[in-house]
PDB file of N, CA and C in Angstrom:
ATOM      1  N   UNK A   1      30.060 -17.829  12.332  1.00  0.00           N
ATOM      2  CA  UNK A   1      29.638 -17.477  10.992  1.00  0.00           C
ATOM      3  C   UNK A   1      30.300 -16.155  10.609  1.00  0.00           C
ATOM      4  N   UNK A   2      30.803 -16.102   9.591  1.00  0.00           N
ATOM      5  CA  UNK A   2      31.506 -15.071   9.572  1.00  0.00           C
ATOM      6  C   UNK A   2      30.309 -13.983   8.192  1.00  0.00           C
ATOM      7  N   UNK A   3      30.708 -12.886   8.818  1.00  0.00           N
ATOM      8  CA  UNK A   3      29.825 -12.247   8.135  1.00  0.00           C
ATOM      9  C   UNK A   3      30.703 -10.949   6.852  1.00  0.00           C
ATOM     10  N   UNK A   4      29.966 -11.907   5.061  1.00  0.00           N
ATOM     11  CA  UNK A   4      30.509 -10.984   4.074  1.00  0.00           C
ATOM     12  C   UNK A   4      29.955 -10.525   3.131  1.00  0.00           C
ATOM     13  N   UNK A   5      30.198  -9.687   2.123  1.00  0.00           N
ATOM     14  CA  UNK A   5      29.340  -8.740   1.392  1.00  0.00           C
ATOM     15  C   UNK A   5      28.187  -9.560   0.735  1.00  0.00           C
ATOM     16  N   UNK A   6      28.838 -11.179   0.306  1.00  0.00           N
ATOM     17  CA  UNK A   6      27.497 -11.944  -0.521  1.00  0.00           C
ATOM     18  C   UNK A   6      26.874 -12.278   0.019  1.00  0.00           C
ATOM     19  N   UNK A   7      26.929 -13.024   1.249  1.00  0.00           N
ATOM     20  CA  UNK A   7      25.949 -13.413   2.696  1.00  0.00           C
ATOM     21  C   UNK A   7      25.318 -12.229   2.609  1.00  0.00           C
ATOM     22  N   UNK A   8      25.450 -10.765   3.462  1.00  0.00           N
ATOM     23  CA  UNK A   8      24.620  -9.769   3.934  1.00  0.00           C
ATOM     24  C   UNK A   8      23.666  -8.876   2.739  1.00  0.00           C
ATOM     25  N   UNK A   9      24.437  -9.186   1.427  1.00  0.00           N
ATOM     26  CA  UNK A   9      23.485  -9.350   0.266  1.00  0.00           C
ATOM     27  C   UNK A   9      22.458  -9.862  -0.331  1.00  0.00           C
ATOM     28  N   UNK A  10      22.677 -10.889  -0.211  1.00  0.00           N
ATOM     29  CA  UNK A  10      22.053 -12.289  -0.213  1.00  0.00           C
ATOM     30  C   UNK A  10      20.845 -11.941   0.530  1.00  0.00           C
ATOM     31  N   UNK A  11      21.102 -12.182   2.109  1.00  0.00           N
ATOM     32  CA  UNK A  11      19.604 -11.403   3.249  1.00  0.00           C
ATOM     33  C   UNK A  11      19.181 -10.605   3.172  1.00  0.00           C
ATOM     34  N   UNK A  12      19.416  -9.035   2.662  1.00  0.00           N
ATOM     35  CA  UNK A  12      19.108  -8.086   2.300  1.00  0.00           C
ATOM     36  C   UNK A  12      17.890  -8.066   1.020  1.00  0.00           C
ATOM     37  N   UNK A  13      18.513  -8.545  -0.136  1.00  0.00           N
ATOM     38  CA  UNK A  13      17.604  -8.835  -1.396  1.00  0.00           C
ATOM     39  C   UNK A  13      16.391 -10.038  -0.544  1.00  0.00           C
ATOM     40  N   UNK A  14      16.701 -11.134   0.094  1.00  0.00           N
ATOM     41  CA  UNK A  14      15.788 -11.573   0.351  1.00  0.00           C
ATOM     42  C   UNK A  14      14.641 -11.202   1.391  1.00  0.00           C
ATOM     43  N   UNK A  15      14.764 -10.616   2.127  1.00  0.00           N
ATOM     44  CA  UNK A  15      14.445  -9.918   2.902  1.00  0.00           C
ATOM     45  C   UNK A  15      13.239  -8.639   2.869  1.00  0.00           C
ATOM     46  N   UNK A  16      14.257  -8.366   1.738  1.00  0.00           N
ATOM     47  CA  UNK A  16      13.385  -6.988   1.048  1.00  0.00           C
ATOM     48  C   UNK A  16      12.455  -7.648  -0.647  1.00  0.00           C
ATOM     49  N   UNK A  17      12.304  -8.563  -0.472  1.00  0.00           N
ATOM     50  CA  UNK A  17      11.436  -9.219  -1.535  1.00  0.00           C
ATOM     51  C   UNK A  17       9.984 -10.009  -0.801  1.00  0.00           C
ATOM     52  N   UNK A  18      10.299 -10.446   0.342  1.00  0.00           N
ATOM     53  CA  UNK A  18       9.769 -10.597   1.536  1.00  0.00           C
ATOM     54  C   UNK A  18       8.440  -9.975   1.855  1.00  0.00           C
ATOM     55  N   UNK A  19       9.439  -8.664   2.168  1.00  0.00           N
ATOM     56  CA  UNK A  19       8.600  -7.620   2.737  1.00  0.00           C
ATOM     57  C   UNK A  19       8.117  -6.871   2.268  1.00  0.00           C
ATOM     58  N   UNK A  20       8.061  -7.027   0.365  1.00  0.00           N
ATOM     59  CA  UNK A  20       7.542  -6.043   0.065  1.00  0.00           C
ATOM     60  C   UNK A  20       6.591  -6.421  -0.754  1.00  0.00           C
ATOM     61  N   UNK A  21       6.568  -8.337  -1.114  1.00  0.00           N
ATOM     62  CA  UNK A  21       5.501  -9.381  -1.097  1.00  0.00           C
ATOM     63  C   UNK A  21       4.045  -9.017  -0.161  1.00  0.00           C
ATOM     64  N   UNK A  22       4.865  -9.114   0.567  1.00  0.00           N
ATOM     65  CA  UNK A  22       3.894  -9.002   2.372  1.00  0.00           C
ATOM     66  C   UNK A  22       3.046  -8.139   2.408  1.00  0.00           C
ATOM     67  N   UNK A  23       3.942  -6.665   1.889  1.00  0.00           N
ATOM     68  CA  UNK A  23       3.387  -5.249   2.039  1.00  0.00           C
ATOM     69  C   UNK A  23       2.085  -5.084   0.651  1.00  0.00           C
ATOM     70  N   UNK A  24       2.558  -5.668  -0.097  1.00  0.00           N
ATOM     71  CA  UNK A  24       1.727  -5.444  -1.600  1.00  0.00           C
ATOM     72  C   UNK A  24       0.152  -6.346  -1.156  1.00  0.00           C
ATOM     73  N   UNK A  25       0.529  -7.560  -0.836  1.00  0.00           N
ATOM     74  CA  UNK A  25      -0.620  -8.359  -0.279  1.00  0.00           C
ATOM     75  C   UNK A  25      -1.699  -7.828   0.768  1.00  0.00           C
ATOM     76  N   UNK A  26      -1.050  -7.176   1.517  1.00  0.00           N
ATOM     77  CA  UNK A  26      -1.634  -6.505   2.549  1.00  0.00           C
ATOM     78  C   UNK A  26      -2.302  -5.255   2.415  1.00  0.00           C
ATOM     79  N   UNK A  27      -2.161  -4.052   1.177  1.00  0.00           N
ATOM     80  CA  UNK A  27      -2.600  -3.299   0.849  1.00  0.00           C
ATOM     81  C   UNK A  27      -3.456  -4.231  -0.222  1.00  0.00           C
ATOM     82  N   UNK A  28      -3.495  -4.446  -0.701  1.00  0.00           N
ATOM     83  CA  UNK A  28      -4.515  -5.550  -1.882  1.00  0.00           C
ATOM     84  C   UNK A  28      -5.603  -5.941  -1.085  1.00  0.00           C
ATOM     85  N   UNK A  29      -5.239  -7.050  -0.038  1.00  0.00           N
ATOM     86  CA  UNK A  29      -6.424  -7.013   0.843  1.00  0.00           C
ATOM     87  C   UNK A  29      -7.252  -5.903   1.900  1.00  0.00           C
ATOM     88  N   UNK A  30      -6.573  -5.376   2.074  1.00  0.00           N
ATOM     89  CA  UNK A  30      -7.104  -4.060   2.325  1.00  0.00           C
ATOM     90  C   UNK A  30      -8.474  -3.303   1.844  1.00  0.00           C
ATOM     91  N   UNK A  31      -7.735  -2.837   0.511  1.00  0.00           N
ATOM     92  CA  UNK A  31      -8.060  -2.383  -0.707  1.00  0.00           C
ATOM     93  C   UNK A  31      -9.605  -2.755  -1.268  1.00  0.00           C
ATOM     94  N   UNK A  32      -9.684  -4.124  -0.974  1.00  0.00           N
ATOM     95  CA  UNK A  32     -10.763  -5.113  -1.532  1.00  0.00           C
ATOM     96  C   UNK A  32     -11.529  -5.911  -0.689  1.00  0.00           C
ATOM     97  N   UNK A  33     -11.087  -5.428   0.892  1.00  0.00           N
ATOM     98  CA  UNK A  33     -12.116  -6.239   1.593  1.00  0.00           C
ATOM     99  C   UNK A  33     -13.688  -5.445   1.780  1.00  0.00           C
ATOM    100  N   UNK A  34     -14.455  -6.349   1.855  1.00  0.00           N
ATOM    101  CA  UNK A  34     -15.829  -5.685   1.685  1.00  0.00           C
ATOM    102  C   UNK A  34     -16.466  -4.624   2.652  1.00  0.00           C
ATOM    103  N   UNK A  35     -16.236  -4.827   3.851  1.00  0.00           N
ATOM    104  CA  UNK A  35     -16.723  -4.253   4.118  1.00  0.00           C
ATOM    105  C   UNK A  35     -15.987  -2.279   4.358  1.00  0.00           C
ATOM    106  N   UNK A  36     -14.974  -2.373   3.383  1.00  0.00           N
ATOM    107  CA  UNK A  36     -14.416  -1.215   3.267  1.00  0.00           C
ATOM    108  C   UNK A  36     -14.882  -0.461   2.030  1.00  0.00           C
ATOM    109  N   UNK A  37     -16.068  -1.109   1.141  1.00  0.00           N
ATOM    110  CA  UNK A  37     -15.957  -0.459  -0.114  1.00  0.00           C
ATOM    111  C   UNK A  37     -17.066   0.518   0.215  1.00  0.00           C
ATOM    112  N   UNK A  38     -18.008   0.608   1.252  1.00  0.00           N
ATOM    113  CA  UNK A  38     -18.278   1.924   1.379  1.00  0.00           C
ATOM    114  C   UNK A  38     -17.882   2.914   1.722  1.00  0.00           C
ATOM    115  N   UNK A  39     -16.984   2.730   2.465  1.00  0.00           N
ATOM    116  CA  UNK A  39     -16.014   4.044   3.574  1.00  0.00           C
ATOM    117  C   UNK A  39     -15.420   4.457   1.863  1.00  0.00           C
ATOM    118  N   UNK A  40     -15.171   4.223   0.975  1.00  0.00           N
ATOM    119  CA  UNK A  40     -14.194   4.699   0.068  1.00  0.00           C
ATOM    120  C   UNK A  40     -14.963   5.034  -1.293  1.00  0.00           C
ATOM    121  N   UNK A  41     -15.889   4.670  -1.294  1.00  0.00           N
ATOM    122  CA  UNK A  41     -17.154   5.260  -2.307  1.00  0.00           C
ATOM    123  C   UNK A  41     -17.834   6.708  -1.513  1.00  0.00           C
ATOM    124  N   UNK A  42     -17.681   6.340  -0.410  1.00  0.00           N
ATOM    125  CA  UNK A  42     -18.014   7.994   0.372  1.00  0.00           C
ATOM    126  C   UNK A  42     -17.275   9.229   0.442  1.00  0.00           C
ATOM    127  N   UNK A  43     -15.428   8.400   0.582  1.00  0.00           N
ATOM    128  CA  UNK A  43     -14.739   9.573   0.208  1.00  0.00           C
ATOM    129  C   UNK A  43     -14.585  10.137  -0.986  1.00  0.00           C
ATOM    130  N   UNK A  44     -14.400   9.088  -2.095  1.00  0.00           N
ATOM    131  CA  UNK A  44     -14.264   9.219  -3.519  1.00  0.00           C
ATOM    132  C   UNK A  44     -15.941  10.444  -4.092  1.00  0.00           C
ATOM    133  N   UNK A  45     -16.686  10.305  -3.165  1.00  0.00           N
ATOM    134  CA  UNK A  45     -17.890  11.022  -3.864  1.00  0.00           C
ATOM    135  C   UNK A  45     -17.625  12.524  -2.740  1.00  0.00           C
ATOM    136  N   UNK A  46     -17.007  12.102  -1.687  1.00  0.00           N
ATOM    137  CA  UNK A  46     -16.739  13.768  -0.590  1.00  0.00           C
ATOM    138  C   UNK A  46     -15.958  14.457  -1.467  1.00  0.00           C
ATOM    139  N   UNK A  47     -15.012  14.547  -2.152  1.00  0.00           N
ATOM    140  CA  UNK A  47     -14.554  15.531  -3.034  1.00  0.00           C
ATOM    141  C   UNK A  47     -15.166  15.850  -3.904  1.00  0.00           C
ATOM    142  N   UNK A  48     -16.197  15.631  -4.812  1.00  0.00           N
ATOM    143  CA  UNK A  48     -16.844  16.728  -5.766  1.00  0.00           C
ATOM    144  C   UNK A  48     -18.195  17.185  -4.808  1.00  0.00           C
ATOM    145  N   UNK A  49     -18.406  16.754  -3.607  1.00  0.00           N
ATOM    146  CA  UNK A  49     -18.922  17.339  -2.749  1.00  0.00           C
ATOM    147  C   UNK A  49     -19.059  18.651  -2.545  1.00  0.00           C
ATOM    148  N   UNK A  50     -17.635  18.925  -2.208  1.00  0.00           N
ATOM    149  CA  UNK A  50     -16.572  20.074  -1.625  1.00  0.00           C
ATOM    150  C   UNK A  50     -16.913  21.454  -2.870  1.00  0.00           C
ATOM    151  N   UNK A  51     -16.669  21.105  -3.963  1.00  0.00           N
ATOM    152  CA  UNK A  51     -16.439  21.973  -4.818  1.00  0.00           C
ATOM    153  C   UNK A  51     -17.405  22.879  -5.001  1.00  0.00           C
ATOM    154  N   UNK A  52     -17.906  23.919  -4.766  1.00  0.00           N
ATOM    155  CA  UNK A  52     -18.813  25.048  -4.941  1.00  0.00           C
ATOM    156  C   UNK A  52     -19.096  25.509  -6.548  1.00  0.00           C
ATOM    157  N   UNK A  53     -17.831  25.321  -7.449  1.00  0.00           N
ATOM    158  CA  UNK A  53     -18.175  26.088  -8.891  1.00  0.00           C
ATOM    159  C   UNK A  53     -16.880  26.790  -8.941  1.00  0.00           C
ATOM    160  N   UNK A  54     -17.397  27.106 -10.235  1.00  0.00           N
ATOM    161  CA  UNK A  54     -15.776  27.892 -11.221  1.00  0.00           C
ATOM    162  C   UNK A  54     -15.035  28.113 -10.304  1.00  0.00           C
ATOM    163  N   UNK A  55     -13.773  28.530 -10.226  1.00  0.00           N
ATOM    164  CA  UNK A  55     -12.804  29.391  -9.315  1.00  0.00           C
ATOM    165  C   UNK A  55     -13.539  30.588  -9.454  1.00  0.00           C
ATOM    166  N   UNK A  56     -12.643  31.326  -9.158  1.00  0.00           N
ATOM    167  CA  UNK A  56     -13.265  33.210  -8.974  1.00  0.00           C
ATOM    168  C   UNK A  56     -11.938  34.075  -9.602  1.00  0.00           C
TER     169      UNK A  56
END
């Protein structure tokens, strides 16, 4: 097989459409599985936690 710019193009674009399918899906489910939506309602509420008042 000889290897040229439209072939290694070709795998490249597909490849990287692939994986970034994969990657999007995988943060999505992540994102939205249940039993994660408390860990992230806890952090989302730990930052105004933190805050004491005005600056100084």
């Amino acid at each position: 097989m000889e290897l040229t710019y439209e072939g290694t193009s070709a795998f490249a674009k597909s490849f990287g459409l692939i994986y970034l399918m994969v990657l999007s899906l995988g943060i999505t489910v992540y994102a939205f599985w249940p039993s994660l939506g408390k860990r992230f309602d806890r952090a989302a509420k730990s930052v105004l936690d933190d805050e004491e008042g005005p600056c100084r």
